[in-house]
Protein backbone atom coordinates (compact mmCIF):
# COMPACT_ATOMS: atom_id res chain seq x y z
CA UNK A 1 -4.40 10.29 10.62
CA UNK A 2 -1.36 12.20 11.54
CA UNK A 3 1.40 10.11 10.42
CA UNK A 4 4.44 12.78 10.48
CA UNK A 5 6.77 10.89 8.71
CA UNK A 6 4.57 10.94 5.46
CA UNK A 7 2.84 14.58 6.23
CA UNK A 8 7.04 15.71 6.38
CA UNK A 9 7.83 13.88 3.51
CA UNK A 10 4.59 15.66 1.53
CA UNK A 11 5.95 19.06 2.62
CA UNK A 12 9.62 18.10 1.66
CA UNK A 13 8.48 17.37 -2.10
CA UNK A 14 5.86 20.39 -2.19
CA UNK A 15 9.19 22.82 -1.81
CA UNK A 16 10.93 20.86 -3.86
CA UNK A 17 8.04 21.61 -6.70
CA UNK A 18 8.15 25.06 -5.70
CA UNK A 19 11.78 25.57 -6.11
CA UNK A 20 11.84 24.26 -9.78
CA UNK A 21 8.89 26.82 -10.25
CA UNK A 22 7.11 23.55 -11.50
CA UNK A 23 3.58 24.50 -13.04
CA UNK A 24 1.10 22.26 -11.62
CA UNK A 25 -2.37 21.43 -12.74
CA UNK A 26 -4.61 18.68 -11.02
CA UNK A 27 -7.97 17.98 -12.46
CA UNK A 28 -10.29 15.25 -11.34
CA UNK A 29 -9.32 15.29 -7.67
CA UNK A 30 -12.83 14.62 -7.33
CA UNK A 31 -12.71 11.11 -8.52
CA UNK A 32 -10.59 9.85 -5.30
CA UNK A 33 -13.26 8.80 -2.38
CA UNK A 34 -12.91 11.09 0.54
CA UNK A 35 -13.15 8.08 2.72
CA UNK A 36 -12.32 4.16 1.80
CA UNK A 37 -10.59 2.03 -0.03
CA UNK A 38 -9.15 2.20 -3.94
CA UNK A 39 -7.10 0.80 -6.34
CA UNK A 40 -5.84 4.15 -8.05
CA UNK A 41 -4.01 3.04 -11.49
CA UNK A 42 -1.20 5.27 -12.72
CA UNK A 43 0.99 5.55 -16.00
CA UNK A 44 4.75 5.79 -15.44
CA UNK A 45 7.16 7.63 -17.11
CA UNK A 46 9.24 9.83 -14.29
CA UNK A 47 11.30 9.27 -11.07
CA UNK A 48 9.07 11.70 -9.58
CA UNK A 49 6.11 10.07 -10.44
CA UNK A 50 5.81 8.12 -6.69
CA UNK A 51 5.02 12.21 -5.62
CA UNK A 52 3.25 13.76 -8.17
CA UNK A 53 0.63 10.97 -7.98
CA UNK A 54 -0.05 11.42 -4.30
CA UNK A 55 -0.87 15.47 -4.90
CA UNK A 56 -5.17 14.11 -5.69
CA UNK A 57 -4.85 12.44 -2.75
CA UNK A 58 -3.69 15.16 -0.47
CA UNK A 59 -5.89 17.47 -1.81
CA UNK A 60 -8.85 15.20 -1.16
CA UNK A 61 -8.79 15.36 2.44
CA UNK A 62 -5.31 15.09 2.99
CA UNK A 63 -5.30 11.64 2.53
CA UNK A 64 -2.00 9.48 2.04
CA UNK A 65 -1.32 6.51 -1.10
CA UNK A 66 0.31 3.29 0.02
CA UNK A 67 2.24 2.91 -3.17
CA UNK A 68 3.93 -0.32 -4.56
CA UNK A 69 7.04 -0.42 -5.21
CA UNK A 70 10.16 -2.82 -6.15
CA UNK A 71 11.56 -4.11 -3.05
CA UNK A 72 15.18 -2.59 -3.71
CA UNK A 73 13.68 0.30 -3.08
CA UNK A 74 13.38 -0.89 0.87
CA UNK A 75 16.80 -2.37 1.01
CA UNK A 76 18.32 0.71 0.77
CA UNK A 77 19.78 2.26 3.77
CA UNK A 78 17.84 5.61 3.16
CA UNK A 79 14.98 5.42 0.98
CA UNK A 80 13.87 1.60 3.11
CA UNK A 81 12.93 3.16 6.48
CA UNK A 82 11.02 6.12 4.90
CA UNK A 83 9.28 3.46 2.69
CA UNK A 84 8.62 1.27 5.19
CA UNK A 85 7.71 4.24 7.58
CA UNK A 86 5.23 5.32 5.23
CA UNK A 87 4.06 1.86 4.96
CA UNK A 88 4.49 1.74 1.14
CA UNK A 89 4.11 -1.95 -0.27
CA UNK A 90 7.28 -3.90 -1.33
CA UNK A 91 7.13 -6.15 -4.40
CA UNK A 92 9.53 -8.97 -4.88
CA UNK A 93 8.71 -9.15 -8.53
CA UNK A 94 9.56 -12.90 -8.89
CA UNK A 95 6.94 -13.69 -6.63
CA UNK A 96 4.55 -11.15 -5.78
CA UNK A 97 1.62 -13.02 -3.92
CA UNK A 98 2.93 -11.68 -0.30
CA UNK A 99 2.96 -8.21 -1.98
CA UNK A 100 -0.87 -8.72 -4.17
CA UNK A 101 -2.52 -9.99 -0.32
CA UNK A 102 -1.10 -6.77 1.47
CA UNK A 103 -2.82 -4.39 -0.83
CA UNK A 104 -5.76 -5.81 -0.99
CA UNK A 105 -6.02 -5.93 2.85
CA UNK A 106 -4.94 -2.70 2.94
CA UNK A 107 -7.63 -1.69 0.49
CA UNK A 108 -10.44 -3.33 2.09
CA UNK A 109 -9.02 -1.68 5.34
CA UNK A 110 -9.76 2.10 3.74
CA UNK A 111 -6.25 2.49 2.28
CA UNK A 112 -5.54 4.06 -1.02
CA UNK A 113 -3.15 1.76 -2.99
CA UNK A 114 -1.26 3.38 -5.45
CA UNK A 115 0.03 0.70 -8.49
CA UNK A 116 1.60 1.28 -11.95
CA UNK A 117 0.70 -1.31 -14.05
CA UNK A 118 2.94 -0.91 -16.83
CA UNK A 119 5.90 -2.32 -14.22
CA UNK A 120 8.32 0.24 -15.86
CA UNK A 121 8.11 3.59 -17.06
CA UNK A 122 7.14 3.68 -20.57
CA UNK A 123 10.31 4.72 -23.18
CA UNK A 124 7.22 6.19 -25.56
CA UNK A 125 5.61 8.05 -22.88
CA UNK A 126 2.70 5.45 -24.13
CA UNK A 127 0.56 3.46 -22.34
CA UNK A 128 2.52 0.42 -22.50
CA UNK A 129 1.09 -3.46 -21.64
CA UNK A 130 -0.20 -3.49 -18.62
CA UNK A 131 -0.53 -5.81 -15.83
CA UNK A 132 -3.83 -7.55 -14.61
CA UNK A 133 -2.56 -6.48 -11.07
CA UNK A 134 -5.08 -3.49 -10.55
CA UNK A 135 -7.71 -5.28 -11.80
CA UNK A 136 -8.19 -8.64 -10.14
CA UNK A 137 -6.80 -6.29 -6.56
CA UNK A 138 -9.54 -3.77 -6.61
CA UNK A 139 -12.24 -6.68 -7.99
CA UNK A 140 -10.66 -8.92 -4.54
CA UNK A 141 -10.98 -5.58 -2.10
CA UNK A 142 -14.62 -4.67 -3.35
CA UNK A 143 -13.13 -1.28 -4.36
CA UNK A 144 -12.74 1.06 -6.96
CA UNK A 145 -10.46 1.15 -9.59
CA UNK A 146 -9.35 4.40 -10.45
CA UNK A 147 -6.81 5.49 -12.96
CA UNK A 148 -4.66 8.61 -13.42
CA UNK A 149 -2.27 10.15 -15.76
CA UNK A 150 0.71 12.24 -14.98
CA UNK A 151 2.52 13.97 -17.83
CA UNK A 152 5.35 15.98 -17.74
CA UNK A 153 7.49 14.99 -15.47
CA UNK A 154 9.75 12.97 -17.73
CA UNK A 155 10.58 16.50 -18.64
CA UNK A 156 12.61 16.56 -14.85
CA UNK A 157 13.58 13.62 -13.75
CA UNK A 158 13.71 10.18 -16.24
CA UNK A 159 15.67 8.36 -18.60
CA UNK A 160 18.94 10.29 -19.39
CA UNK A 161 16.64 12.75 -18.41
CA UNK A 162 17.96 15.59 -15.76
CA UNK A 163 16.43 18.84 -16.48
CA UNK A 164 15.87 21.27 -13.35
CA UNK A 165 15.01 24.40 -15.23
CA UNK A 166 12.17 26.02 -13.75
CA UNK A 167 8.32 26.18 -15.13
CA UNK A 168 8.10 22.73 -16.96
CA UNK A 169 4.40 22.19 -16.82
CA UNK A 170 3.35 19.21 -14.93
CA UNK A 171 -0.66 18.11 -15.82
CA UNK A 172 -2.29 15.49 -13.42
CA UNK A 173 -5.95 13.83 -14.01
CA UNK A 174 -7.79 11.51 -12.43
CA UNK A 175 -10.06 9.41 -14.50
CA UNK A 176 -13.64 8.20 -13.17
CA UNK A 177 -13.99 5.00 -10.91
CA UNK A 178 -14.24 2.08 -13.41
CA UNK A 179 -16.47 -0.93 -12.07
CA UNK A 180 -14.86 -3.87 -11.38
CA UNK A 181 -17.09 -6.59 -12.08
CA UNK A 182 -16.38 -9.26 -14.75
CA UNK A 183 -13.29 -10.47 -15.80
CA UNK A 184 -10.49 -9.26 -14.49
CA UNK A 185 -8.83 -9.75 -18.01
CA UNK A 186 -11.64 -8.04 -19.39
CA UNK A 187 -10.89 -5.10 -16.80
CA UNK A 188 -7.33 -4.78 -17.69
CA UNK A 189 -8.28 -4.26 -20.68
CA UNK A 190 -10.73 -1.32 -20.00
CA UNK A 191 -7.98 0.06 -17.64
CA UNK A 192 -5.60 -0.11 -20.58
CA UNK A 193 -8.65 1.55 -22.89
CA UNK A 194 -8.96 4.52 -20.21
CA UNK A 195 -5.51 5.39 -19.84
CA UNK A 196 -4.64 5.88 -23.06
CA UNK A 197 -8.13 8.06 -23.64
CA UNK A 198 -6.83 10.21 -20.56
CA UNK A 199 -3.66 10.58 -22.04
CA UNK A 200 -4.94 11.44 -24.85
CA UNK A 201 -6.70 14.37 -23.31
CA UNK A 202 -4.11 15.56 -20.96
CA UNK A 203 -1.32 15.65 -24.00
CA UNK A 204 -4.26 17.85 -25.99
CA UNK A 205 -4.42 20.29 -23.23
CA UNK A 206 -1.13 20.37 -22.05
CA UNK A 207 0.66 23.74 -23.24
CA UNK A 208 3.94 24.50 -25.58
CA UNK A 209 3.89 21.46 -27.61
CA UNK A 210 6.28 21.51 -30.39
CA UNK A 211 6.78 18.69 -33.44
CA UNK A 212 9.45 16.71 -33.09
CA UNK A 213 9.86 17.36 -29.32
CA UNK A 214 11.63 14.57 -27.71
CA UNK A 215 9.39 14.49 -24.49
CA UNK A 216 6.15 14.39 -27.04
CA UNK A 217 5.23 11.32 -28.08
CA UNK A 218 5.45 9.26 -31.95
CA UNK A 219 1.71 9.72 -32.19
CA UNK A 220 1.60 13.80 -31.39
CA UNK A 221 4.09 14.26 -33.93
CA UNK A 222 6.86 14.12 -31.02
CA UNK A 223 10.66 12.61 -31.57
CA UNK A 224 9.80 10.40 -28.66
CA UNK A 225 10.24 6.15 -29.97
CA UNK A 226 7.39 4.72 -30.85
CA UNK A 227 5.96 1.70 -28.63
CA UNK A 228 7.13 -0.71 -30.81
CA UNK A 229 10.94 1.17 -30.82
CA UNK A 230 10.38 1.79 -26.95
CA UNK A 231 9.60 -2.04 -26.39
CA UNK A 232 12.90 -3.07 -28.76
CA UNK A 233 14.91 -0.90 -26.40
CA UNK A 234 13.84 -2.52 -23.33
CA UNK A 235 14.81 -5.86 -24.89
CA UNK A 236 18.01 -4.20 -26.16
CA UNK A 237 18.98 -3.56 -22.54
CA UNK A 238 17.18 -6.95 -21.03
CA UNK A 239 19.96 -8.85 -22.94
CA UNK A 240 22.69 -6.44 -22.12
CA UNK A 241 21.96 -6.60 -18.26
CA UNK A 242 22.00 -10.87 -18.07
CA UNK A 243 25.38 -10.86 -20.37
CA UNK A 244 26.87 -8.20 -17.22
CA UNK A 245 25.23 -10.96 -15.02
């Protein structure tokens, strides 16, 4: 499919990598179906993320992600028409049945649905709790569930995070299909299990770690908070945002 708005918007972000001299790696491209429908499951951590985890995809045919996103993001007198143009899903996230039914017709219509489970990007640069959203979509669609790690890019663009130094290593991997029969509770769980394993591995192979880095996290010997600090700052700034309310 053609679509120019998206195939622009591709080419806008690939020179935007390429000016920051951004080194990226992509390994498992292989796990995305060249034709079809998928649920592809992604960890969170960057503002850039939404790109980086549609590179796979575009190398795999050229194919495009519908990705889901909160639906401030298509209020916005910008960033709404190119959403909507690109036919991105919105999620109203006090009620998100409208948004759950058009992904999984849009999955069992050969789209690639791009989710992050963990709602918000992770403080720890963790795996954080995850929603049962992937799971009980790609087990209603009859497709797989796929998940993928992208780390490095809180590095760029994040929490109090804006860095645009060039040659900050970027490492993406896409995880094997995981079968989505049984419970979808059950599933989340797996999904949860396989994203931190692929984490695991990416961290392990990704280059210049140092100890105490603050982009490394707790567990590699990084200064990043732990899950359990991570989750005490989210409810830190929960409470502070309904007092401004």
């Amino acid at each position: 499919m053609a679509e120019p708005l998206y195939r622009g918007i591709v080419w806008s972000f690939k020179g935007v990598f390429r000016a920051l001299g951004m080194r990226l790696s992509v390994v498992g491209e292989e796990n995305i179906p060249e034709v079809g429908g998928a649920i592809i499951a992604i960890n969170h951590t960057s503002y850039l993320d939404f790109a980086l985890a549609g590179v796979p995809a575009d190398m795999r045919g050229r194919r495009f992600v519908r990705f889901m996103a909160k639906d401030s993001i298509f209020r916005h007198p910008v960033a709404g028409p190119l959403m909507r143009g690109m036919k991105h899903i919105p999620v109203d996230r006090s009620s998100g049945l409208a948004a759950y039914r058009d992904a999984v017709t849009a999955a069992k219509d050969g789209e690639l649905i791009g989710v992050f489970p963990e709602a918000t990007m992770s403080r720890s640069f963790e795996i954080k709790e995850i929603k049962n959203g992937a799971a009980r979509m790609a087990r209603a669609a009859h497709v797989p569930l796929i998940p993928m790690i992208v780390f490095g890019s809180h590095r760029v663009l994040s929490y109090n995070v804006r860095n645009f130094s060039r040659g900050v290593p970027v490492l993406i991997e896409v995880g094997e299909p995981i079968p989505t029969d049984g419970d979808p509770e059950e599933l989340t769980q797996v999904l949860h299990d396989r994203l931190t394993a692929l984490l695991d591995r990416v961290i392990d192979r990704y280059p210049g770690k140092v100890a105490g880095a603050p982009w490394l996290p707790a567990r590699w010997g990084g200064g990043a908070p732990t899950l359990e600090e991570a989750r005490e700052i989210e409810e830190r700034r929960r409470r502070e945002r309904d007092e401004r309310r």
